[in-house]
N, C-alpha and C. Protein backbone atom coordinates (compact mmCIF):
# COMPACT_ATOMS: atom_id res chain seq x y z
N UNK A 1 -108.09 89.15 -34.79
CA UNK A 1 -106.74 89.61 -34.53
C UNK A 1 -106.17 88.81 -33.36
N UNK A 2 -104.78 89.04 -33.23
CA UNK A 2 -104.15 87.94 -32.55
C UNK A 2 -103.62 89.15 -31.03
N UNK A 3 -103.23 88.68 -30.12
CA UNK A 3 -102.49 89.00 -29.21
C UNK A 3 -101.24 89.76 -29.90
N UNK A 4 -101.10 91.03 -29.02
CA UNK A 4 -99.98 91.73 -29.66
C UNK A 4 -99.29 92.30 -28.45
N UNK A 5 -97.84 92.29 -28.47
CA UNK A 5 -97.15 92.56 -26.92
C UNK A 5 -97.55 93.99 -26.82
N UNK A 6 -97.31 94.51 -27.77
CA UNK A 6 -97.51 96.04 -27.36
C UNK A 6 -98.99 96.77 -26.65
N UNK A 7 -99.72 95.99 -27.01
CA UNK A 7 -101.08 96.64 -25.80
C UNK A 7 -101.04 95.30 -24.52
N UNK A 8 -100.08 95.05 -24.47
CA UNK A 8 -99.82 94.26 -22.82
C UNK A 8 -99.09 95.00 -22.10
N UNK A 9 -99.68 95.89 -20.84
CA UNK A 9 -98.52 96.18 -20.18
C UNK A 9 -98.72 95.36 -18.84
N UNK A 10 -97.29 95.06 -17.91
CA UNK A 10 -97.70 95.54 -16.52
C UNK A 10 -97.77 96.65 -16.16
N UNK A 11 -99.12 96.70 -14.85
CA UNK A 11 -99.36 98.22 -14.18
C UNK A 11 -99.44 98.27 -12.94
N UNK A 12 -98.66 96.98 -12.46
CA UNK A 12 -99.04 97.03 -10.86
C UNK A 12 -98.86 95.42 -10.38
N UNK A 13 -98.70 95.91 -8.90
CA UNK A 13 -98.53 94.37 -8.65
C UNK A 13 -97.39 93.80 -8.14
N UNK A 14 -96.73 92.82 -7.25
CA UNK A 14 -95.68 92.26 -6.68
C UNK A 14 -94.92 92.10 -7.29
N UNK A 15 -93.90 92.78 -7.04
CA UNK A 15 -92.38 92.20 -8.39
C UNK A 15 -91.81 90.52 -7.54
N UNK A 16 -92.49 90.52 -6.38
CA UNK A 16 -91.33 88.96 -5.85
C UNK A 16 -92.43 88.45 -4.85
N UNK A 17 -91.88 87.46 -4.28
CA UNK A 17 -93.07 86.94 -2.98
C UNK A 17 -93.91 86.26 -4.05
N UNK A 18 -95.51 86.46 -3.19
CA UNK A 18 -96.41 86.07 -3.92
C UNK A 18 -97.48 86.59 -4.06
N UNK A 19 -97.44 87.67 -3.79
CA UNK A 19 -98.27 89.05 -4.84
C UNK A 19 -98.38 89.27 -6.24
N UNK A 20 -100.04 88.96 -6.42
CA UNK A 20 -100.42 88.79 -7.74
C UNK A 20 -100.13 89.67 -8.79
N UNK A 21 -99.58 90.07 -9.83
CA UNK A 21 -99.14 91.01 -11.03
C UNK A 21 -100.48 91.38 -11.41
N UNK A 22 -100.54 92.72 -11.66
CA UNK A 22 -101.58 92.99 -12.58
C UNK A 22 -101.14 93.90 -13.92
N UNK A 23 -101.78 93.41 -15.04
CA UNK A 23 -101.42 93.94 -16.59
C UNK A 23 -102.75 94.68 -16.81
N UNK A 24 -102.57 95.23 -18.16
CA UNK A 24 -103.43 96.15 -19.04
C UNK A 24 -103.56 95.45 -20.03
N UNK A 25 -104.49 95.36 -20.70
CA UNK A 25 -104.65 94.98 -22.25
C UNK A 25 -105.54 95.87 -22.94
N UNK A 26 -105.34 96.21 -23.94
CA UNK A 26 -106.57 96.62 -24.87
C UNK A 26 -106.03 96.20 -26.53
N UNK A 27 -106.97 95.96 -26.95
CA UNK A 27 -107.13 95.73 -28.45
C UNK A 27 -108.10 96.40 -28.97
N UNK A 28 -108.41 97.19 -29.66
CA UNK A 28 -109.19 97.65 -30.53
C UNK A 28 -110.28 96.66 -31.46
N UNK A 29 -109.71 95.53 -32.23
CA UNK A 29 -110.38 94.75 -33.10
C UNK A 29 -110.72 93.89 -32.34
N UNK A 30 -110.22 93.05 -31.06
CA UNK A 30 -111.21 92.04 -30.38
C UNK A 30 -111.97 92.70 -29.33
N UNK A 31 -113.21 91.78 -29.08
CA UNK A 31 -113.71 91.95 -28.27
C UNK A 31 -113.35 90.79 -26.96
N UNK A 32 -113.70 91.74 -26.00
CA UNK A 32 -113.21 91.50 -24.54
C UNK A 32 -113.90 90.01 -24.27
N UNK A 33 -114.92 89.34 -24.80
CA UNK A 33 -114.93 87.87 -24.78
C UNK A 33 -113.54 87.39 -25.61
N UNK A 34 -113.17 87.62 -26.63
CA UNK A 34 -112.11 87.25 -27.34
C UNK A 34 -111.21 86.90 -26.17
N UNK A 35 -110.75 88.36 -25.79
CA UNK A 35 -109.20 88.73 -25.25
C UNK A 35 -109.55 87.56 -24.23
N UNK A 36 -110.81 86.85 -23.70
CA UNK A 36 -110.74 86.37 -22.12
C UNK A 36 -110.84 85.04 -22.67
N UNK A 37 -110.55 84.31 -24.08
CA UNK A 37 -110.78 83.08 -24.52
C UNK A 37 -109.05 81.93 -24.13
N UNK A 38 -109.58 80.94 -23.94
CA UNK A 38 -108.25 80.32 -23.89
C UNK A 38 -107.40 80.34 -24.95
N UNK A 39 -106.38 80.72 -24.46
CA UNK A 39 -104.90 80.48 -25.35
C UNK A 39 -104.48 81.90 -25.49
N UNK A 40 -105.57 82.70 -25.86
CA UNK A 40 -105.83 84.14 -25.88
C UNK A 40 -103.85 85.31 -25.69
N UNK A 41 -103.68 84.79 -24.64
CA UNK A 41 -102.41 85.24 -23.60
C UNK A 41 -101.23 84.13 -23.88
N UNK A 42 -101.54 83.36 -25.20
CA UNK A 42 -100.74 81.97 -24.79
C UNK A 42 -98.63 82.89 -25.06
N UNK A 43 -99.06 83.78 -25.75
CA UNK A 43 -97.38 84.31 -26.13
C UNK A 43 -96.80 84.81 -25.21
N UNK A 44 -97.79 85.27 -23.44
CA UNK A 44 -97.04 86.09 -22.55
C UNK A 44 -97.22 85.07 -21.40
N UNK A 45 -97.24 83.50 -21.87
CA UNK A 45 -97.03 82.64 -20.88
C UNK A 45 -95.95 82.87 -19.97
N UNK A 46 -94.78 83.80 -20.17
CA UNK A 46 -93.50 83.44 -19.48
C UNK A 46 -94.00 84.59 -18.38
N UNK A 47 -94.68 85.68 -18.59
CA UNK A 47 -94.64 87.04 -17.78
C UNK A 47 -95.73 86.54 -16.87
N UNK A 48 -96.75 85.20 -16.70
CA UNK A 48 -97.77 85.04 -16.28
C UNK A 48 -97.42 84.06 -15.20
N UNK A 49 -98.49 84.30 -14.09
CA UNK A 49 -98.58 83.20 -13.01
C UNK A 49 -100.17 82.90 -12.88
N UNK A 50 -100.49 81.77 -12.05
CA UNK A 50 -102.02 81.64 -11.98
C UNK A 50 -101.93 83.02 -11.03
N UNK A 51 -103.14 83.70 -10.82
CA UNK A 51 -103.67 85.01 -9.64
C UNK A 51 -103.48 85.86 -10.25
N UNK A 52 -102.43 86.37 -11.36
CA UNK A 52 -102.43 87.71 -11.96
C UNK A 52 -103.75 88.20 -12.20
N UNK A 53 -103.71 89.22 -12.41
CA UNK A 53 -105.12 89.99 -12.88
C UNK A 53 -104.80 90.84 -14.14
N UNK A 54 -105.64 90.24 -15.66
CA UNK A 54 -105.59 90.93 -16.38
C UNK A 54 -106.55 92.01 -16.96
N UNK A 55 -106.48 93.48 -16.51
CA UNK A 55 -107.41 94.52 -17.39
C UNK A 55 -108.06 94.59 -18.47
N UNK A 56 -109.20 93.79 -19.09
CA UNK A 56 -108.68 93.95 -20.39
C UNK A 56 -110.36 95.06 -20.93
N UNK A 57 -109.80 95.44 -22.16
CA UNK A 57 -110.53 96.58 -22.71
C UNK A 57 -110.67 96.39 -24.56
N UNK A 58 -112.01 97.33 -24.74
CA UNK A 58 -111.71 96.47 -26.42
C UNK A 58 -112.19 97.76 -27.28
N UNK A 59 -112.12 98.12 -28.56
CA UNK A 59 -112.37 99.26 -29.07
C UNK A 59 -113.95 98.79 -29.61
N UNK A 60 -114.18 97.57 -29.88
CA UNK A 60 -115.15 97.00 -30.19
C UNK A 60 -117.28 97.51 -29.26
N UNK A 61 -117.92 97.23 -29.90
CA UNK A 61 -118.96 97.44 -29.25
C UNK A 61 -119.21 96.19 -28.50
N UNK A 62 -118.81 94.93 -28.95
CA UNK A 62 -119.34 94.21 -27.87
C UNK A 62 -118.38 93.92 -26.76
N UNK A 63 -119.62 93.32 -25.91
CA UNK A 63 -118.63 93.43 -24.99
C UNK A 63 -118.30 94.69 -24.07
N UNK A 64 -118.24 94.70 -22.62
CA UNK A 64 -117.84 95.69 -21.89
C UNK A 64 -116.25 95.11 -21.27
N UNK A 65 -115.23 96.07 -20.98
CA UNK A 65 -113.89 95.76 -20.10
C UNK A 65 -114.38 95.23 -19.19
N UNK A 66 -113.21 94.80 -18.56
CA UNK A 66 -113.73 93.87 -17.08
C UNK A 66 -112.05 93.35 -16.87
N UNK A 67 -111.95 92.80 -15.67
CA UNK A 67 -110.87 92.13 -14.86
C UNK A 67 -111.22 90.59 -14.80
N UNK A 68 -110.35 90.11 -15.53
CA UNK A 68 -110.18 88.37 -15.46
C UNK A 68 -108.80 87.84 -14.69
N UNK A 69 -109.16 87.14 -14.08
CA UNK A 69 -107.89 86.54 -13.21
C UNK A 69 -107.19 85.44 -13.95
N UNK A 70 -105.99 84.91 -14.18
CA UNK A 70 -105.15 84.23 -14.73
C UNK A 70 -105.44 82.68 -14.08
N UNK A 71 -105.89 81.58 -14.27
CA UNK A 71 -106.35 80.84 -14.09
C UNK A 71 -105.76 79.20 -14.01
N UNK A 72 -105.12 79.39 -15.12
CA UNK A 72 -103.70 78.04 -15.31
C UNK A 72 -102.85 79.06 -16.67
N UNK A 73 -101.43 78.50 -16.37
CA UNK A 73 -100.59 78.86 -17.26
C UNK A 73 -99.62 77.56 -17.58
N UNK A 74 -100.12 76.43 -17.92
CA UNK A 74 -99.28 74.87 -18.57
C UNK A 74 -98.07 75.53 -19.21
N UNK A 75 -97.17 74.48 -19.04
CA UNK A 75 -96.26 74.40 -19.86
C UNK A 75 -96.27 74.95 -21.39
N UNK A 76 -97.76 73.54 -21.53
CA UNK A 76 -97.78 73.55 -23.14
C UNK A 76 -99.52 73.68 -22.98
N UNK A 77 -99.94 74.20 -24.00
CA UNK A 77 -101.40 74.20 -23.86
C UNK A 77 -101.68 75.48 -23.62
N UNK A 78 -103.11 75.85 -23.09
CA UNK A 78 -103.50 77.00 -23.67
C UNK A 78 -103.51 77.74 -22.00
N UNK A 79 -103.08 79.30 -21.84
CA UNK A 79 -103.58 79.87 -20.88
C UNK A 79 -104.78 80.02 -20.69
N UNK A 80 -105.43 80.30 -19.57
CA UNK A 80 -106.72 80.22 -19.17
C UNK A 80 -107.06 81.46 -18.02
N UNK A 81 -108.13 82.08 -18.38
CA UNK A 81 -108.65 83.64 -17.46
C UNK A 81 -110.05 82.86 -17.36
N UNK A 82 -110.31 83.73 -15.74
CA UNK A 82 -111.74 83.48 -15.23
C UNK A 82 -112.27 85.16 -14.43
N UNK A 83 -113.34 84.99 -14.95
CA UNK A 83 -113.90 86.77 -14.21
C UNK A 83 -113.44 86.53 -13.33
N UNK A 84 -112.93 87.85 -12.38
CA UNK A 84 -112.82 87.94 -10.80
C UNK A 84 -114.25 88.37 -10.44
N UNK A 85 -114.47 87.53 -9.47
CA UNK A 85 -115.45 87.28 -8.89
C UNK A 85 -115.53 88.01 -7.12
């Protein structure tokens, strides 16, 4: 399954400055390696900066939720998440 706006929310996070945004995700059919694969986020390139922090969660057995940080967001090309560490 693909990225779907509706289990993206924001839930927190700097509306201005440079305070990192943080979102929600869950999908049911991927698993949370999926959701954290490049390109993954490529449709909410415009709502994204590198530092955001995305929630993400999966209905799936594999895989546990976890927090990935927003990593590059190109022009063109694929977004990119890395565990927060």
């Amino acid at each position: 399954m693909a990225f779907s706006r509706e289990n993206f929310q924001r839930i927190g996070g700097g509306l201005s400055g440079t305070a990192p945004a943080i979102f929600s995700h869950h999908n049911d059919s991927d698993s949370v390696a999926t959701q954290a694969g490049a390109g993954y986020f490529n449709n909410a390139r415009e709502e994204l900066s590198v530092g955001d922090q995305i929630h993400l969660s999966s209905g799936t057995t594999t895989g546990t939720g976890g927090v990935r940080v927003v990593a590059t967001v190109p022009a063109t090309g694929n977004v990119t998440l890395v565990a927060l560490s």
